[in-house]
PDB file of N, CA and C in Angstrom:
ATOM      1  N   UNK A   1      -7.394  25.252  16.361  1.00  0.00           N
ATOM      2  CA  UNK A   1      -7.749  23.853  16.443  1.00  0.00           C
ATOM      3  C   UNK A   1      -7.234  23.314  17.778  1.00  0.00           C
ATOM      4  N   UNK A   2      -8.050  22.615  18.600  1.00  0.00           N
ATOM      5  CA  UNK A   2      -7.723  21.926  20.012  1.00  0.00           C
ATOM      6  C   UNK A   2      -6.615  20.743  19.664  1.00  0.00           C
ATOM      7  N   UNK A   3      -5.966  20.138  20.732  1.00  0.00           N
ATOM      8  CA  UNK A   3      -5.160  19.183  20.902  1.00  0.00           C
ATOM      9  C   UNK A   3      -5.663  18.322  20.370  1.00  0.00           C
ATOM     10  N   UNK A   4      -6.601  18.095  21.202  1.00  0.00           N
ATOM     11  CA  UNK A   4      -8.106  16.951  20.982  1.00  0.00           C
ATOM     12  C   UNK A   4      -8.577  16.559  19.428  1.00  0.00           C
ATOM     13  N   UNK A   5      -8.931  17.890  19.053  1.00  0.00           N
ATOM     14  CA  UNK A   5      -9.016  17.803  17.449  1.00  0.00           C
ATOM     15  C   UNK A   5      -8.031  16.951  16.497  1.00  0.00           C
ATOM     16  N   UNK A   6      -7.171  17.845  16.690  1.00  0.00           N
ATOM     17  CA  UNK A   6      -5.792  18.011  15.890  1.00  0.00           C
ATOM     18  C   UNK A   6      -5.285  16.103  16.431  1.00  0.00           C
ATOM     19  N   UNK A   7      -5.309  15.809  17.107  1.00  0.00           N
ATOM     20  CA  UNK A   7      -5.080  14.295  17.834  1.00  0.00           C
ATOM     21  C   UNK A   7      -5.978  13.420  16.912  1.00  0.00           C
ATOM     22  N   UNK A   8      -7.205  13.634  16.809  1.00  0.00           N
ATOM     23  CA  UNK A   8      -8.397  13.322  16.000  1.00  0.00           C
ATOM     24  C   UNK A   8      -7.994  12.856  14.534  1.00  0.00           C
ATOM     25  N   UNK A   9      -8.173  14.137  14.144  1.00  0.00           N
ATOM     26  CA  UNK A   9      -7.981  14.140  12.748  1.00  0.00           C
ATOM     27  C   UNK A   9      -6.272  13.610  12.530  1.00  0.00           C
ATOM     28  N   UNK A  10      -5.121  13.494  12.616  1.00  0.00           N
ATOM     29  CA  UNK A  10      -4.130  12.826  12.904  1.00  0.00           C
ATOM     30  C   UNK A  10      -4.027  11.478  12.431  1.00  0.00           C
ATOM     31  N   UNK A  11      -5.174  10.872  13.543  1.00  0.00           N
ATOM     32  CA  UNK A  11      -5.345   9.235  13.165  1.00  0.00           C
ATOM     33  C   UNK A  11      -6.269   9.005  12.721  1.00  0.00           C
ATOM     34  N   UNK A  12      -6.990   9.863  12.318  1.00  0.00           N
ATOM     35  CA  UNK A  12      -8.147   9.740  10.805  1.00  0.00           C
ATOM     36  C   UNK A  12      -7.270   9.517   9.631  1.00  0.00           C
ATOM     37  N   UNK A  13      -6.336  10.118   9.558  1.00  0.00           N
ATOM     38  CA  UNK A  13      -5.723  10.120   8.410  1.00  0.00           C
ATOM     39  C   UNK A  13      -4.429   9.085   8.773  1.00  0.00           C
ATOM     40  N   UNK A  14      -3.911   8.741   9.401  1.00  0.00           N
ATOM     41  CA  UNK A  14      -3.405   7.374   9.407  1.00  0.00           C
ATOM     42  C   UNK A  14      -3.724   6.550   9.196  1.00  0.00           C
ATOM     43  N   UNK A  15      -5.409   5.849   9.661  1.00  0.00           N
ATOM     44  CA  UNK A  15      -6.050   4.858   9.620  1.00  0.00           C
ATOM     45  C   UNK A  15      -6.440   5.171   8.096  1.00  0.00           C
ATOM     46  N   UNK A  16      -6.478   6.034   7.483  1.00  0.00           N
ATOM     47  CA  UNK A  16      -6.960   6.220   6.260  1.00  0.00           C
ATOM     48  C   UNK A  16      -5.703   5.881   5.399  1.00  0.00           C
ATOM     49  N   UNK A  17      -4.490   6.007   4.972  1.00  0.00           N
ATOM     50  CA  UNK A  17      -3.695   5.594   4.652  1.00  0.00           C
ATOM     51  C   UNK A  17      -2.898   4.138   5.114  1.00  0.00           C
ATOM     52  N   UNK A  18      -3.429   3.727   5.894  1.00  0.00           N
ATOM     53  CA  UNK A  18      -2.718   2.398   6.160  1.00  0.00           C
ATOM     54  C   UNK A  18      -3.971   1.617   5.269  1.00  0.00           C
ATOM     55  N   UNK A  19      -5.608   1.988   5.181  1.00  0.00           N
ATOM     56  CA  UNK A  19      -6.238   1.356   4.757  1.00  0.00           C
ATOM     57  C   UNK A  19      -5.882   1.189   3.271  1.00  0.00           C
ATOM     58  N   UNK A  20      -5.943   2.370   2.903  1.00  0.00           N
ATOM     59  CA  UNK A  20      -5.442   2.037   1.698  1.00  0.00           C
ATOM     60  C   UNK A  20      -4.430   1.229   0.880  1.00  0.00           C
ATOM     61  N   UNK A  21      -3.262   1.056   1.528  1.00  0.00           N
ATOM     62  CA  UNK A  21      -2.107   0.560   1.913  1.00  0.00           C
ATOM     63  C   UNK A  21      -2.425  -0.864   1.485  1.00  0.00           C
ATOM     64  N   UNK A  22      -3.677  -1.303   2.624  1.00  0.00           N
ATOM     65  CA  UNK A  22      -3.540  -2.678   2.557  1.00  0.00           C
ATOM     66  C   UNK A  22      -4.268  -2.999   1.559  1.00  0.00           C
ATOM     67  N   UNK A  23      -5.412  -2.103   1.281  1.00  0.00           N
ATOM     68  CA  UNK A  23      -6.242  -2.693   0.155  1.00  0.00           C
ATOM     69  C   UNK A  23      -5.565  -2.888  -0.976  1.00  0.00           C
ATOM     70  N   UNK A  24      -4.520  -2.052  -1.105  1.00  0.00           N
ATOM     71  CA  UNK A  24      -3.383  -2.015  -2.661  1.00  0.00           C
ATOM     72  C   UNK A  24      -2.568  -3.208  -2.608  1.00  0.00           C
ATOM     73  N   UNK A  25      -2.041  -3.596  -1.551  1.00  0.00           N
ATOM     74  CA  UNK A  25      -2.038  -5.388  -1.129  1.00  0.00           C
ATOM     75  C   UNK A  25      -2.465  -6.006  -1.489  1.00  0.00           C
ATOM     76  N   UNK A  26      -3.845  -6.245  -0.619  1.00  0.00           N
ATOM     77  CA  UNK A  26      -4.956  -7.017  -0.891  1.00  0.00           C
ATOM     78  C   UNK A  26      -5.290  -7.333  -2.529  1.00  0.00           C
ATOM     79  N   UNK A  27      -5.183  -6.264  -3.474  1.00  0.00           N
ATOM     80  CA  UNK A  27      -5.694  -6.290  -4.871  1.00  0.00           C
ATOM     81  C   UNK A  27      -4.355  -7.076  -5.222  1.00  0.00           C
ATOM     82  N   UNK A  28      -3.363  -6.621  -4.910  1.00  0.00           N
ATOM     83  CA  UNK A  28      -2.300  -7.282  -5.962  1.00  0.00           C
ATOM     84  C   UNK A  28      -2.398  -8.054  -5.559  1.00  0.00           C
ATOM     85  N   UNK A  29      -1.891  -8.747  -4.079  1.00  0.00           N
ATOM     86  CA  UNK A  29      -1.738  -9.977  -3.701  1.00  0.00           C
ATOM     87  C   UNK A  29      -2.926 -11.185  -4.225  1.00  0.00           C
ATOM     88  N   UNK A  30      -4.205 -11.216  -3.760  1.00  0.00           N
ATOM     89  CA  UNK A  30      -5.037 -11.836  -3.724  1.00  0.00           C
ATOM     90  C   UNK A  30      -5.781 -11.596  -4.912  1.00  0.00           C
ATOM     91  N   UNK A  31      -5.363 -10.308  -5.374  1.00  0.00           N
ATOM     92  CA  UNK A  31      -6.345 -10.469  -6.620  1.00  0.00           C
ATOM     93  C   UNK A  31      -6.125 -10.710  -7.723  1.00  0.00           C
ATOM     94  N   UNK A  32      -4.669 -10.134  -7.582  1.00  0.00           N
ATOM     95  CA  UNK A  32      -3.917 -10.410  -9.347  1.00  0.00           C
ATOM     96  C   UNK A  32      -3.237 -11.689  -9.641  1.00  0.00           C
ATOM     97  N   UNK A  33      -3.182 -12.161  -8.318  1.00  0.00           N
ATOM     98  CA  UNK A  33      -2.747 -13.463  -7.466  1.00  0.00           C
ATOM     99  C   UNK A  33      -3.017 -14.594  -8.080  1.00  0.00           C
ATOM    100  N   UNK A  34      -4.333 -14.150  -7.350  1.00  0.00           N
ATOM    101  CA  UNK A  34      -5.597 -15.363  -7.379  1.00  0.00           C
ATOM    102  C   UNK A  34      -7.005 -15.209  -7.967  1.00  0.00           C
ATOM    103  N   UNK A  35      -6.931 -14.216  -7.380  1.00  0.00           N
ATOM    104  CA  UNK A  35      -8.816 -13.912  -8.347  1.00  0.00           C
ATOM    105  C   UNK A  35      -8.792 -13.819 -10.007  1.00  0.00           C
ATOM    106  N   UNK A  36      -7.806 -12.927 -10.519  1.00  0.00           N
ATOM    107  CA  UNK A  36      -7.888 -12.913 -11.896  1.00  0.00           C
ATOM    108  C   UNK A  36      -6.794 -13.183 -11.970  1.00  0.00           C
ATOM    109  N   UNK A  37      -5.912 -14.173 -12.012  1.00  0.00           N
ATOM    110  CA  UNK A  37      -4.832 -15.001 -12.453  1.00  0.00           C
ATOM    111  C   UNK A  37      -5.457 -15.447 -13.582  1.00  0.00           C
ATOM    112  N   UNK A  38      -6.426 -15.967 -14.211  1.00  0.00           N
ATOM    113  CA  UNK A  38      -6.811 -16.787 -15.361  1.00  0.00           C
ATOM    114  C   UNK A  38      -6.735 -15.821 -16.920  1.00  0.00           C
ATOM    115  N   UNK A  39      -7.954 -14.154 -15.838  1.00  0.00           N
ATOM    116  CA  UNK A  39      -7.631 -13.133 -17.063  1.00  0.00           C
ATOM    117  C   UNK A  39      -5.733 -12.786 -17.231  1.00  0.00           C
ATOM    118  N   UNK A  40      -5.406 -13.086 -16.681  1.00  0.00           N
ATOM    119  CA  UNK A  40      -3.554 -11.965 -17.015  1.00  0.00           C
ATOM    120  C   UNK A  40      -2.754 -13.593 -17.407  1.00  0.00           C
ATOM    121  N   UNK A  41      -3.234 -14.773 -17.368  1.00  0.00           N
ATOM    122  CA  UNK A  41      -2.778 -15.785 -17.761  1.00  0.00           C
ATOM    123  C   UNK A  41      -2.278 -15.535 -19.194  1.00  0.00           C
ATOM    124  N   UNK A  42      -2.729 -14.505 -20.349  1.00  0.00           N
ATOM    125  CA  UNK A  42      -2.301 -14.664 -21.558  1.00  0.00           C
ATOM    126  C   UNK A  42      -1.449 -13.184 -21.812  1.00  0.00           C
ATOM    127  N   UNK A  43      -0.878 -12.577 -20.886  1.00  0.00           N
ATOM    128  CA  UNK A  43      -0.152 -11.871 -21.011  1.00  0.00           C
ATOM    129  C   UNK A  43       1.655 -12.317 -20.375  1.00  0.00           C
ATOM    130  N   UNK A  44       2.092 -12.684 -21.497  1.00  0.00           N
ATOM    131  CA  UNK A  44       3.986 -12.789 -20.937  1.00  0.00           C
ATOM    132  C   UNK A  44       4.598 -11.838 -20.266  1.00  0.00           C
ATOM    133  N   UNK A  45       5.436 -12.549 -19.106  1.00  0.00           N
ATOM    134  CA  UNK A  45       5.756 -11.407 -18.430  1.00  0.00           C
ATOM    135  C   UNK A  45       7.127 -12.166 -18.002  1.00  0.00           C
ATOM    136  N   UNK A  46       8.476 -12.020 -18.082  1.00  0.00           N
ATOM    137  CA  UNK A  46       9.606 -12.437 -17.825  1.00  0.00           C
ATOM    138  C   UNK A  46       9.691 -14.354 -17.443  1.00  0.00           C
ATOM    139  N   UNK A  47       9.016 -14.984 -18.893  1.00  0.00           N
ATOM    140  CA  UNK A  47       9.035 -15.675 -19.770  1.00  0.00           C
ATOM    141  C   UNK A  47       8.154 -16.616 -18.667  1.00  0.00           C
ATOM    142  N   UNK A  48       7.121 -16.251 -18.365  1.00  0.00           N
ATOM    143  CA  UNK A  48       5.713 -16.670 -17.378  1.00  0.00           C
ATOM    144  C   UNK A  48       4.962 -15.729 -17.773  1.00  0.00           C
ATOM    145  N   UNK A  49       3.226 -16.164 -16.761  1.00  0.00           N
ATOM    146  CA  UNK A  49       2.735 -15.311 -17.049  1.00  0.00           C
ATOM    147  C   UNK A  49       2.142 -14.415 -15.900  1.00  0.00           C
ATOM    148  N   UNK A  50       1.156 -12.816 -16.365  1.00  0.00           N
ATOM    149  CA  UNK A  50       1.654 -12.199 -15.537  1.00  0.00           C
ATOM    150  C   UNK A  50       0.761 -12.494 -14.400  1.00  0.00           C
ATOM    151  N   UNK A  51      -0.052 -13.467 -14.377  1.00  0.00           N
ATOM    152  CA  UNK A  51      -0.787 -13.725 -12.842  1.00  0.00           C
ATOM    153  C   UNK A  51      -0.094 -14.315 -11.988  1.00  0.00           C
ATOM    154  N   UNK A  52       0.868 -15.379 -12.654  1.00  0.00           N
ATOM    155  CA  UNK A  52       1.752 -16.207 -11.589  1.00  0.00           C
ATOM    156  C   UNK A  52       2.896 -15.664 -11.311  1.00  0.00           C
ATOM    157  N   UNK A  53       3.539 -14.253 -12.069  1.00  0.00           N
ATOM    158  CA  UNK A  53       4.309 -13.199 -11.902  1.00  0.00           C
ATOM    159  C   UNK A  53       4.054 -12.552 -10.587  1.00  0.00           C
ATOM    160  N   UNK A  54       2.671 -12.404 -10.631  1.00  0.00           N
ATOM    161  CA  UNK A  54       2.007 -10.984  -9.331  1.00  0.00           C
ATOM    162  C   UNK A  54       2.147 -12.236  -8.010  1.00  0.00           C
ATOM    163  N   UNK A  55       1.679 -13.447  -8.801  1.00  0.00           N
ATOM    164  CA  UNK A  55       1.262 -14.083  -7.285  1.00  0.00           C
ATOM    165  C   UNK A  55       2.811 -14.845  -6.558  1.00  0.00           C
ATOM    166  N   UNK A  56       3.811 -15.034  -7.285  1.00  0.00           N
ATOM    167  CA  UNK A  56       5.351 -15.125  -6.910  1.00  0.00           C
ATOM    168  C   UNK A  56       6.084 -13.816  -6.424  1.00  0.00           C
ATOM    169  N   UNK A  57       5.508 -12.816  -7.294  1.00  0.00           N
ATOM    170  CA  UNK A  57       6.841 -12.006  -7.121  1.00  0.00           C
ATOM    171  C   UNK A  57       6.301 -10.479  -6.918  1.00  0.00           C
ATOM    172  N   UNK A  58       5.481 -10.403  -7.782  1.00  0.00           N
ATOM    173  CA  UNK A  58       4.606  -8.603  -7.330  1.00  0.00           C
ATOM    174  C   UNK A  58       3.727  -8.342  -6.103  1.00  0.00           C
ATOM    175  N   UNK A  59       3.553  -9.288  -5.821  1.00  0.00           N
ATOM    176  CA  UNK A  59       2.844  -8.900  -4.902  1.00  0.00           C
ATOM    177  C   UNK A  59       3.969  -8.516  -3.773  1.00  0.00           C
ATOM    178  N   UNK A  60       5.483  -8.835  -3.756  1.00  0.00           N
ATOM    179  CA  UNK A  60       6.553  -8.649  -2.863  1.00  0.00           C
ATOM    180  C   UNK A  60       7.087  -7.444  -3.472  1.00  0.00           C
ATOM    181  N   UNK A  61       7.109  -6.801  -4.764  1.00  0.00           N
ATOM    182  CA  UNK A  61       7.272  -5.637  -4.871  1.00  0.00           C
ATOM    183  C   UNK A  61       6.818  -4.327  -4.394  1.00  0.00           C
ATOM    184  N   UNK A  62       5.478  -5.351  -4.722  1.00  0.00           N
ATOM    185  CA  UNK A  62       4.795  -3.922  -4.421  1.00  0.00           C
ATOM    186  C   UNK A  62       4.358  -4.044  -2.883  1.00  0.00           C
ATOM    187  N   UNK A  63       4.289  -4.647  -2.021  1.00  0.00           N
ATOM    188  CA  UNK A  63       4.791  -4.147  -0.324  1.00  0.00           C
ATOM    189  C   UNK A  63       5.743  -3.650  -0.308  1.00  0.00           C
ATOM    190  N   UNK A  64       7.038  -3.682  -0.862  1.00  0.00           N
ATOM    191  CA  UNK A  64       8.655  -3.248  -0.738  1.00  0.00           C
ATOM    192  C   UNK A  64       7.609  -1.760  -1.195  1.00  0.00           C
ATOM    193  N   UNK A  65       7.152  -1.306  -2.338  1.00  0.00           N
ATOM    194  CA  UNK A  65       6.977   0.244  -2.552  1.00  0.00           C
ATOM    195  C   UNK A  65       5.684   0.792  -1.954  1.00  0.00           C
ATOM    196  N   UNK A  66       5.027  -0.273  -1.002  1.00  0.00           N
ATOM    197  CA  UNK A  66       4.260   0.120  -0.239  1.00  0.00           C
ATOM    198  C   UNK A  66       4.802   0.490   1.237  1.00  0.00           C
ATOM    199  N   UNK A  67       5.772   0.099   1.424  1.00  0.00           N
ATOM    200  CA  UNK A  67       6.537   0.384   2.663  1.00  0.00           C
ATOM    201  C   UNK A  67       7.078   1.931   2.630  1.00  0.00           C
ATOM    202  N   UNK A  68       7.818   1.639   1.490  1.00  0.00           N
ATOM    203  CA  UNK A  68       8.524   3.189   0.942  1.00  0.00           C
ATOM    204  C   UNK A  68       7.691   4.231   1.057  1.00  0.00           C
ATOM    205  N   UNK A  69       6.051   3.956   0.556  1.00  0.00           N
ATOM    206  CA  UNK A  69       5.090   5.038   0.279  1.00  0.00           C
ATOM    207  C   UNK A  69       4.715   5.611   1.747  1.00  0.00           C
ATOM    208  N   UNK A  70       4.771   4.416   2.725  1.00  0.00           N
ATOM    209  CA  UNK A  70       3.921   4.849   4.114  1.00  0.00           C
ATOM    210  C   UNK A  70       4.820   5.450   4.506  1.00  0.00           C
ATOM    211  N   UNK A  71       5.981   5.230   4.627  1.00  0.00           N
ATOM    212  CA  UNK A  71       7.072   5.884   5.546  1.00  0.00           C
ATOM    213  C   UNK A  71       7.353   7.310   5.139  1.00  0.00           C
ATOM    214  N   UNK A  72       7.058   7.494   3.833  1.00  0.00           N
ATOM    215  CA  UNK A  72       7.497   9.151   3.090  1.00  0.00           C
ATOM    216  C   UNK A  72       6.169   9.686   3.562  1.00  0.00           C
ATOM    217  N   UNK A  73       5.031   9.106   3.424  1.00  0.00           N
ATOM    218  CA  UNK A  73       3.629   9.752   3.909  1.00  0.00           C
ATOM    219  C   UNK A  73       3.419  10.209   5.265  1.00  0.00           C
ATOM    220  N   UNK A  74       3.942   8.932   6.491  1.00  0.00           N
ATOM    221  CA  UNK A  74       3.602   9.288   7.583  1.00  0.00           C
ATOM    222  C   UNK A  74       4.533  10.410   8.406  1.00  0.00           C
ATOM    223  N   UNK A  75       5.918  10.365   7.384  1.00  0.00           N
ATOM    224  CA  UNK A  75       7.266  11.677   7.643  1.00  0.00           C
ATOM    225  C   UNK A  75       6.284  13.320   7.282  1.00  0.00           C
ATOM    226  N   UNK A  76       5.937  12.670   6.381  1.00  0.00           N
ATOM    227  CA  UNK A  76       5.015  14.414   5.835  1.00  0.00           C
ATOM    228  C   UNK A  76       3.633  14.758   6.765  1.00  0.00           C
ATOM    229  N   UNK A  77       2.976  13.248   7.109  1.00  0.00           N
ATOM    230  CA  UNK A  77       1.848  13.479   8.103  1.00  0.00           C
ATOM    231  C   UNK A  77       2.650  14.121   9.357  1.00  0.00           C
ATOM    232  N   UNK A  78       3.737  13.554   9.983  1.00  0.00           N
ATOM    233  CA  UNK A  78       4.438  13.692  11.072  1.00  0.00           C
ATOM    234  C   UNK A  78       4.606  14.951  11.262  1.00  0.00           C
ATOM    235  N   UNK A  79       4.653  15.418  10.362  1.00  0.00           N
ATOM    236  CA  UNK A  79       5.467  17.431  10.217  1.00  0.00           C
ATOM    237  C   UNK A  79       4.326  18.600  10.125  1.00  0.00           C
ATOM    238  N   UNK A  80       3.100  17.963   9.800  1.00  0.00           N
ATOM    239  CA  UNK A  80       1.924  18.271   9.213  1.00  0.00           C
ATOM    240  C   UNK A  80       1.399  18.726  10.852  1.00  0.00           C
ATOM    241  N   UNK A  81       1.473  17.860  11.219  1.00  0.00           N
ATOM    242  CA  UNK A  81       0.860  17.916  12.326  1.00  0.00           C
ATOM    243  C   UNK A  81       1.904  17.935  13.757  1.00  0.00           C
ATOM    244  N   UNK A  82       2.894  18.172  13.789  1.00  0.00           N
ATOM    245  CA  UNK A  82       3.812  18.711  14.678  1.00  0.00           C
ATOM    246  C   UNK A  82       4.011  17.585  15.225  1.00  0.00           C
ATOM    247  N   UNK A  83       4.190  16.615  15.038  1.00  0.00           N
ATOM    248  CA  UNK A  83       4.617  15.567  16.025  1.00  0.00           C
ATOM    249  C   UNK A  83       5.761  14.525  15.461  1.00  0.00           C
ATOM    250  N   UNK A  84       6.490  15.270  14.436  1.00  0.00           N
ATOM    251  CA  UNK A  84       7.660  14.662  13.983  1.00  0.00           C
ATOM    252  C   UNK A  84       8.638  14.542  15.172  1.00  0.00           C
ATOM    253  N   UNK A  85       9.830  13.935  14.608  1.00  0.00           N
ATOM    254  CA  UNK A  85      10.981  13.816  15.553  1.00  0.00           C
ATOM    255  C   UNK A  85      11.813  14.552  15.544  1.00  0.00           C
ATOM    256  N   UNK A  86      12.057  15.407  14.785  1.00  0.00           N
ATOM    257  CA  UNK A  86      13.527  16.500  14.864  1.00  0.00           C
ATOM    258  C   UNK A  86      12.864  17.940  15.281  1.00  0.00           C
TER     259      UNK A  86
END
């Protein structure tokens, strides 16, 4: 496989995981948020409910374990493809 390639495919798969990343955002934040806040309105969730749960507080979780996820991913992409740091 060329430099060129291997360079290629690299940030194919970065851009492919950050997308994802955000879309898993995007759903919690905005969607569990706001879009269907009304459906999760009748589910209790630490004595609220769980749309105004996601749209206060999950949606900050889950970036905190979306952070965690990219950084363990892009360490394994990093090694994958020889361009780690150690």
């Amino acid at each position: 496989m060329s430099e060129q390639t291997s360079a290629s495919n690299y940030w194919k798969a970065n851009l492919r995981i950050i997308f994802i990343c955000m879309g898993v955002w995007a759903l919690v934040s905005f969607g569990f948020g706001i879009l269907l806040r009304p459906l999760l309105a009748g589910i209790p969730i630490g004595g609220t409910d769980l749309g105004f749960w996601f749209a206060q507080q999950g949606s900050i979780y889950t970036f905190i374990v979306i952070i965690f996820f990219y950084t363990w991913y892009m360490n394994r992409l990093d090694r994958e493809y020889g361009v780690d740091e150690q």
